[in-house]
N, C-alpha and C. Protein backbone atom coordinates (compact mmCIF):
# COMPACT_ATOMS: atom_id res chain seq x y z
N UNK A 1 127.43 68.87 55.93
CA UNK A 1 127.32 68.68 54.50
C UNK A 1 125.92 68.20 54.12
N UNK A 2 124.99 67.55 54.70
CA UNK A 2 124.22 66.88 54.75
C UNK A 2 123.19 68.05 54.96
N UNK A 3 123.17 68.53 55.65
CA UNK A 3 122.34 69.91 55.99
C UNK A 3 122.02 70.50 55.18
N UNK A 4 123.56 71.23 53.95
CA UNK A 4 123.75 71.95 52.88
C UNK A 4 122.96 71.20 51.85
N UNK A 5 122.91 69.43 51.82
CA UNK A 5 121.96 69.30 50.35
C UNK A 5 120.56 69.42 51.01
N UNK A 6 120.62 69.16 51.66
CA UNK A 6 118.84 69.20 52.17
C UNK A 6 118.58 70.19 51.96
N UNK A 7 118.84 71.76 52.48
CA UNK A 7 118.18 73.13 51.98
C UNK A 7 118.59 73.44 50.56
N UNK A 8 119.71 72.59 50.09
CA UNK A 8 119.38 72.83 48.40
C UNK A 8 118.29 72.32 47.51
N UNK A 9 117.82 71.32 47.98
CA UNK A 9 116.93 70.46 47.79
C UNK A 9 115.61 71.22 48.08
N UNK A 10 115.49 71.69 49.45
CA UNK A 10 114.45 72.93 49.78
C UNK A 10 113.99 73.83 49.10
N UNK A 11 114.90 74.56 48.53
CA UNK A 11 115.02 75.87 48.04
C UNK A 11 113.61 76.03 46.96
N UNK A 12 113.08 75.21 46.46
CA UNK A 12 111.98 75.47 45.07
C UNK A 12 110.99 75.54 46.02
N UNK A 13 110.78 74.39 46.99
CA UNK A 13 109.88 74.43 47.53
C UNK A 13 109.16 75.82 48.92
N UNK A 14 110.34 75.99 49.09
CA UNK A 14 110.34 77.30 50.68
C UNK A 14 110.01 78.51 49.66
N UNK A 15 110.47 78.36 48.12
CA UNK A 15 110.27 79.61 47.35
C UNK A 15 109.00 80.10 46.62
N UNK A 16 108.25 78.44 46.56
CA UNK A 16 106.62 78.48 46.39
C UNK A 16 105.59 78.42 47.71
N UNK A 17 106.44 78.80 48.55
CA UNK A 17 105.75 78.54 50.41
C UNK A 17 105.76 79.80 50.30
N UNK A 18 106.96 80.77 50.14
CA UNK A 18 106.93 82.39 50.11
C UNK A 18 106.18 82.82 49.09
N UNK A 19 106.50 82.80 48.12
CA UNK A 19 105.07 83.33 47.06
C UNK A 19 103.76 83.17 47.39
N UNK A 20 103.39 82.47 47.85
CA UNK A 20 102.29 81.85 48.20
C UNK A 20 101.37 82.89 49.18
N UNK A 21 102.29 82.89 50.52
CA UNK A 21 101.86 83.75 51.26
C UNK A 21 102.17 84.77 51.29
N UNK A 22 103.24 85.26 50.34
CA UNK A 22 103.16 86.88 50.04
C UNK A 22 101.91 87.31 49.03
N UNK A 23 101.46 86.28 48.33
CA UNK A 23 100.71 86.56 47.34
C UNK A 23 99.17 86.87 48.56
N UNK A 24 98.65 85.68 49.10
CA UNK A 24 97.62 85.78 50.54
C UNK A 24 97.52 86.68 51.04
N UNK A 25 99.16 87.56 51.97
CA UNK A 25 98.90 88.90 52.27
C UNK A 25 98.61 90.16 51.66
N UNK A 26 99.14 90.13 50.15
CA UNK A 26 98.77 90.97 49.45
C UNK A 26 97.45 91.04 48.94
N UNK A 27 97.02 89.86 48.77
CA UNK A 27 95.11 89.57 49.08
C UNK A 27 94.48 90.51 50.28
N UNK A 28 94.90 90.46 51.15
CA UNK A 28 94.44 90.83 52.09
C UNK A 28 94.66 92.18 52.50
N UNK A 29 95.48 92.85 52.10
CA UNK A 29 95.47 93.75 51.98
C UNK A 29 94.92 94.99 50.94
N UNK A 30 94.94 93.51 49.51
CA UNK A 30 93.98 94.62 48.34
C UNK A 30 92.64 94.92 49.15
N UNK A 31 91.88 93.43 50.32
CA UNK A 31 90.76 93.42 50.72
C UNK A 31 90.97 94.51 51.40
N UNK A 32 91.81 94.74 52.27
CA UNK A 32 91.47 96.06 52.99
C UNK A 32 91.04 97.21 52.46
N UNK A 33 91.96 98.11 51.55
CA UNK A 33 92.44 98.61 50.88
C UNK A 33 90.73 99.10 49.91
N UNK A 34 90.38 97.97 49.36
CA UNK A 34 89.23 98.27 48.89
C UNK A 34 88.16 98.52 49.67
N UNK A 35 88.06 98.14 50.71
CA UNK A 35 87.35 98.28 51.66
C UNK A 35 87.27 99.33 52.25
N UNK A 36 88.05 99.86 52.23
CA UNK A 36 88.46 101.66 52.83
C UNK A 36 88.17 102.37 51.69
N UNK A 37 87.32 102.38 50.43
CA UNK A 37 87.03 103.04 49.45
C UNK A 37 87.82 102.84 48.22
N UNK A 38 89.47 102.82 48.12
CA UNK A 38 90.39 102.71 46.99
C UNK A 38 89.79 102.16 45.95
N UNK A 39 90.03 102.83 45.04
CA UNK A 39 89.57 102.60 43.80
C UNK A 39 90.35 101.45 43.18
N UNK A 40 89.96 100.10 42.61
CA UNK A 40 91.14 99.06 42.18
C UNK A 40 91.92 99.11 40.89
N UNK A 41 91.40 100.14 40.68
CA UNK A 41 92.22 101.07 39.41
C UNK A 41 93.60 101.25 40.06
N UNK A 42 93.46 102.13 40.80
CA UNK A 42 94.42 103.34 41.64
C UNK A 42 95.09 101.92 42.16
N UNK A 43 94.36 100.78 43.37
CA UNK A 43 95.72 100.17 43.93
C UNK A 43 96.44 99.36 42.85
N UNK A 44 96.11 98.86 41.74
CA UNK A 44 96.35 98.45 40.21
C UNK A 44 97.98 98.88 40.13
N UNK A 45 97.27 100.27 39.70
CA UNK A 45 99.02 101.09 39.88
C UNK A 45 99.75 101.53 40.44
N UNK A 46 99.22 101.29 41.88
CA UNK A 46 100.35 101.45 42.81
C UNK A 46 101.04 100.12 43.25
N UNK A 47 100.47 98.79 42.80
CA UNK A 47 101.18 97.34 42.94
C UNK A 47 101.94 97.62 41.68
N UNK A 48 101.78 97.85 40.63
CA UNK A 48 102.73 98.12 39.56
C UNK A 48 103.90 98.62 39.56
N UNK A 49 103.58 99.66 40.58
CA UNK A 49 104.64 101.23 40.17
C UNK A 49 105.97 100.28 41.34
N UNK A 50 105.17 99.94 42.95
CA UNK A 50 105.89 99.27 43.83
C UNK A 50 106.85 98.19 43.13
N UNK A 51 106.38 97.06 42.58
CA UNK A 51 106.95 96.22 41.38
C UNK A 51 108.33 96.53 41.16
N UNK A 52 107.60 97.74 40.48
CA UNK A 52 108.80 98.59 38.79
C UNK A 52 109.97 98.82 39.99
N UNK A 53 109.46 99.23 41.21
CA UNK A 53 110.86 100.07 41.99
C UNK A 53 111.28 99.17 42.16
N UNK A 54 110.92 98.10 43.22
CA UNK A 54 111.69 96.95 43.45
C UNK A 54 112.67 95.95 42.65
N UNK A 55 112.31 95.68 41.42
CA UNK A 55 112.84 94.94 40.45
C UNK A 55 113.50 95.37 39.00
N UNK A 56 113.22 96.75 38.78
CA UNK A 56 114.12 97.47 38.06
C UNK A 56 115.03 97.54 37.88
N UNK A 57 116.17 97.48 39.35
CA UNK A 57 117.79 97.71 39.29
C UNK A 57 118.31 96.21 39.44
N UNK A 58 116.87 95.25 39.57
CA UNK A 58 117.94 94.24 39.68
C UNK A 58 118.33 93.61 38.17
N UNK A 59 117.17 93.71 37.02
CA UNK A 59 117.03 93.64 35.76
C UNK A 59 118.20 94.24 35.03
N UNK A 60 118.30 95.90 35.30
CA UNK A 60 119.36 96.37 35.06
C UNK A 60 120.73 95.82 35.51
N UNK A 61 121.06 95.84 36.66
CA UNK A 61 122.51 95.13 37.31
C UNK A 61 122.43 93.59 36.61
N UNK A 62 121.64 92.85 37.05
CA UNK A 62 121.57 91.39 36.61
C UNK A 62 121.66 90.85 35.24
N UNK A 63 120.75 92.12 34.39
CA UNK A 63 120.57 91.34 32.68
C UNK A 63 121.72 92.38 31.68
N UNK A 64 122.31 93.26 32.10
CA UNK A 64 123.14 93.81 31.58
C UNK A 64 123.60 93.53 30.41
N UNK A 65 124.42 92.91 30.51
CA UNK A 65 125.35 91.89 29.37
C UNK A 65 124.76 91.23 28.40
N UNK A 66 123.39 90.56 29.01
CA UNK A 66 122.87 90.07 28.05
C UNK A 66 121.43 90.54 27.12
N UNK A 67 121.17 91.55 27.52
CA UNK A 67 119.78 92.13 26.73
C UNK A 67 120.37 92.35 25.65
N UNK A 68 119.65 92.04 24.45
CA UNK A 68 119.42 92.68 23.13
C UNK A 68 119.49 93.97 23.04
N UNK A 69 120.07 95.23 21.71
CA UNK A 69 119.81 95.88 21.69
C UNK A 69 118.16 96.16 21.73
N UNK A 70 118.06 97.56 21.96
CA UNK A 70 116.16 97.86 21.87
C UNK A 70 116.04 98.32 20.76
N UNK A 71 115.33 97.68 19.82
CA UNK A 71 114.36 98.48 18.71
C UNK A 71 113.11 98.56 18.72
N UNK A 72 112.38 99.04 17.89
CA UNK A 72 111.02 99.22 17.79
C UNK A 72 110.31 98.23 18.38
N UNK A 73 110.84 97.18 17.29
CA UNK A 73 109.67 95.56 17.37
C UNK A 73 109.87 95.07 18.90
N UNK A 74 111.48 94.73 19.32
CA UNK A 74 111.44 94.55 20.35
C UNK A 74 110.39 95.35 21.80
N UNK A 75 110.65 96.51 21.79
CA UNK A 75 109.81 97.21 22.29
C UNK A 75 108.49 97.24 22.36
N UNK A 76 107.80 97.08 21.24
CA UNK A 76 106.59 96.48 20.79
C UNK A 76 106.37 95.04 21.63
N UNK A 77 107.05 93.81 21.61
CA UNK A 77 106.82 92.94 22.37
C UNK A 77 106.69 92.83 23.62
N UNK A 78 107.94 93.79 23.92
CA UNK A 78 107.52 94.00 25.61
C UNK A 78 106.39 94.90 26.31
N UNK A 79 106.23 96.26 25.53
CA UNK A 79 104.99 96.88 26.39
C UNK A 79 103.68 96.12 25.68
N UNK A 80 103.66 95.59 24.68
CA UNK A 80 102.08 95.12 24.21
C UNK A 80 101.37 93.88 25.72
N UNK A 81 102.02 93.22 25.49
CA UNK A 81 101.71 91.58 26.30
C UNK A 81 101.98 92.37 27.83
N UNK A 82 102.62 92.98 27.76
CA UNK A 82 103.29 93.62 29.62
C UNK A 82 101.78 94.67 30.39
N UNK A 83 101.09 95.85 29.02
CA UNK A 83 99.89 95.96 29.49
C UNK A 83 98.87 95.56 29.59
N UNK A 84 98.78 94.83 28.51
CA UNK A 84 97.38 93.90 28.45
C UNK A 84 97.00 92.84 29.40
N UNK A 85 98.09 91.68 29.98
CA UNK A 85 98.07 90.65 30.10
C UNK A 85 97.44 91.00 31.61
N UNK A 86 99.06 91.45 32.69
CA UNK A 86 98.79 92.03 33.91
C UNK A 86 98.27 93.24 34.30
N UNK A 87 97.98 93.67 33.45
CA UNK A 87 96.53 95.57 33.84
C UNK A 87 95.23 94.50 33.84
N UNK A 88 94.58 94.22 32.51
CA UNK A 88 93.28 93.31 32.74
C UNK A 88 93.38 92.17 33.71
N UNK A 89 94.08 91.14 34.28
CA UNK A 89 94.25 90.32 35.25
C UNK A 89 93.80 91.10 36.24
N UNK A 90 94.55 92.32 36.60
CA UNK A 90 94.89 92.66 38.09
C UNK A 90 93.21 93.73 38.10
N UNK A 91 92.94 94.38 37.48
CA UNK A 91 91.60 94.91 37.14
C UNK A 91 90.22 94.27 37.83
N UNK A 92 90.65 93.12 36.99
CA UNK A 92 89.36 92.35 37.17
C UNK A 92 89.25 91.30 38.55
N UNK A 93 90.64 91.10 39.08
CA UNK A 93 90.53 90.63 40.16
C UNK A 93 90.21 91.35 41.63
N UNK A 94 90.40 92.96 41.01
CA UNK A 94 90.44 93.58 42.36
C UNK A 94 88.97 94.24 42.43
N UNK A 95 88.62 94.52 40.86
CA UNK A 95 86.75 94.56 40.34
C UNK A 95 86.23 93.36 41.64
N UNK A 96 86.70 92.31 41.20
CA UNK A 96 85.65 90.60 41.69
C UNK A 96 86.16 90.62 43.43
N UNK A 97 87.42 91.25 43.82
CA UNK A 97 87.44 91.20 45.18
C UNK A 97 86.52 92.14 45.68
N UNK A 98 86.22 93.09 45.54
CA UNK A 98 85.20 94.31 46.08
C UNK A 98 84.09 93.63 46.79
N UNK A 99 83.84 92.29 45.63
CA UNK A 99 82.65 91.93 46.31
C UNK A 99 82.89 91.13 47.14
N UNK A 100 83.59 90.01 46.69
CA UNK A 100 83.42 88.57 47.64
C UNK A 100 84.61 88.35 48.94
N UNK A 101 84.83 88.07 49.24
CA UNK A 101 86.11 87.61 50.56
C UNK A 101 87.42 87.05 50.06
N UNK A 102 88.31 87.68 50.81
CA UNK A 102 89.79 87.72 50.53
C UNK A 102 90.36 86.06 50.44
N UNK A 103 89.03 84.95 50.90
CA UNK A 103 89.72 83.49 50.77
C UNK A 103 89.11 83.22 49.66
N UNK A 104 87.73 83.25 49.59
CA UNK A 104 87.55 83.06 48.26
C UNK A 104 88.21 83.56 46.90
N UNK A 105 88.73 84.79 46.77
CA UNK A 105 89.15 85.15 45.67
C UNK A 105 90.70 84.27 45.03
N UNK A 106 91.22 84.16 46.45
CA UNK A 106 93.04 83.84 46.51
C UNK A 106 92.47 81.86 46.21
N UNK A 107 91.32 81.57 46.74
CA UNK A 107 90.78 79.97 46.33
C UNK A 107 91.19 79.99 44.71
N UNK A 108 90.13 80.89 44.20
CA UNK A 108 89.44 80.96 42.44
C UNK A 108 91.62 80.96 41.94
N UNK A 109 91.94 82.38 42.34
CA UNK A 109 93.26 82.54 41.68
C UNK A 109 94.00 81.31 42.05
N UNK A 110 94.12 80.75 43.14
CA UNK A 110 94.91 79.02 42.72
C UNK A 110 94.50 77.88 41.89
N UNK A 111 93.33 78.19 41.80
CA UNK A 111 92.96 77.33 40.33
C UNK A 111 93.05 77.36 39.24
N UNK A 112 93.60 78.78 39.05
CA UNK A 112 93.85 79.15 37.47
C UNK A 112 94.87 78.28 37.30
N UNK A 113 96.09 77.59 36.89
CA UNK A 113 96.50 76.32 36.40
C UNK A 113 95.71 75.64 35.90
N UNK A 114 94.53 74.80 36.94
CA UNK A 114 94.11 73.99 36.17
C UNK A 114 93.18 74.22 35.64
N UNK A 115 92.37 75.51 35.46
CA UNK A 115 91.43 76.13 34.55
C UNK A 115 91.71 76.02 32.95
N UNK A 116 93.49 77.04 33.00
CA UNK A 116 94.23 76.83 32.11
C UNK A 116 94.45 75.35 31.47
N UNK A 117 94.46 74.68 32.49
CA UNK A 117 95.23 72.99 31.21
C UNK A 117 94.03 72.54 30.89
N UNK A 118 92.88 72.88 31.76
CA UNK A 118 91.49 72.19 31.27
C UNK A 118 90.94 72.84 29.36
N UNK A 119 91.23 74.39 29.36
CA UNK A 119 91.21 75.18 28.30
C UNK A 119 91.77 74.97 27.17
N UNK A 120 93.52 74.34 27.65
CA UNK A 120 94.29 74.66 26.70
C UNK A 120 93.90 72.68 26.19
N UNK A 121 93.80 71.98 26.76
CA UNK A 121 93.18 70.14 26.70
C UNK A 121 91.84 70.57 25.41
N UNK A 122 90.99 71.53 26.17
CA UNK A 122 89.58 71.56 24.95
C UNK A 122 89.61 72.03 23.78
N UNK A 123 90.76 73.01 23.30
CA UNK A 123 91.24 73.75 22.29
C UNK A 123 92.15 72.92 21.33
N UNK A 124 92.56 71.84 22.03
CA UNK A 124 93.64 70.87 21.32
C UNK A 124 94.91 71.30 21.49
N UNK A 125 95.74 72.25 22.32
CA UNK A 125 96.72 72.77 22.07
C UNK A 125 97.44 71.70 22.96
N UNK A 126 97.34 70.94 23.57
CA UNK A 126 97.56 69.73 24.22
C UNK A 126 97.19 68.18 23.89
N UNK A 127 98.39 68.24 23.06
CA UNK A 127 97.96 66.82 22.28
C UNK A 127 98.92 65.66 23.20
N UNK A 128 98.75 64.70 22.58
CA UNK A 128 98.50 63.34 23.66
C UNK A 128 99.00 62.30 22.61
């Protein structure tokens, strides 16, 4: 019983240990990847398209019941913020990996948090 709360207790943490280093290998492999010529356009949308397959049916099976019908606006919310946000992110990171090394880049991308609270602190959107 004792076992069972401890890995419940685990669970957030082993789940930001896996992200972590799935995110590292996938670093390392954009490094390859670019390195062998690929255009970071092209691997762009093939991390996308991989994504869409993987997590598609679980959205479907999983959110079923509860999605909103789709209308326009709705629709509008989801592809606007869905291309912009992660196409330019993933663009420009695989642009800035071309040049520099697969630790440095995955360094810069763990700092974005506190880039972000430093930004969102100077803007005032973080009041006190």
């Amino acid at each position: 019983m004792e076992l069972s709360n401890s890995l419940k207790q685990m669970k957030p943490y082993l789940a930001v240990i896996f992200l972590r280093l799935s995110h590292a290998v996938l670093s390392i492999i954009a490094k390859y990847a670019l390195n062998q010529g690929m255009s970071y356009y092209t691997f762009s949308v093939y991390r996308n398209a991989i994504a869409a397959v993987a997590f598609v049916p679980f959205a479907i099976l999983l959110e079923r019941n509860t999605r909103p019908r789709m209308t326009l606006a709705i629709l509008y919310k989801i592809v606007l913020p869905g291309l912009s946000g992660p196409v330019i992110e993933q663009n420009l990171f695989y642009f800035g990996m071309k040049y520099i090394t697969a630790t440095f880049a995955i360094s810069i991308y763990n700092m974005l948090p506190a880039i972000t609270f430093v930004l969102a602190w100077m803007l005032r959107y973080l009041i006190y």
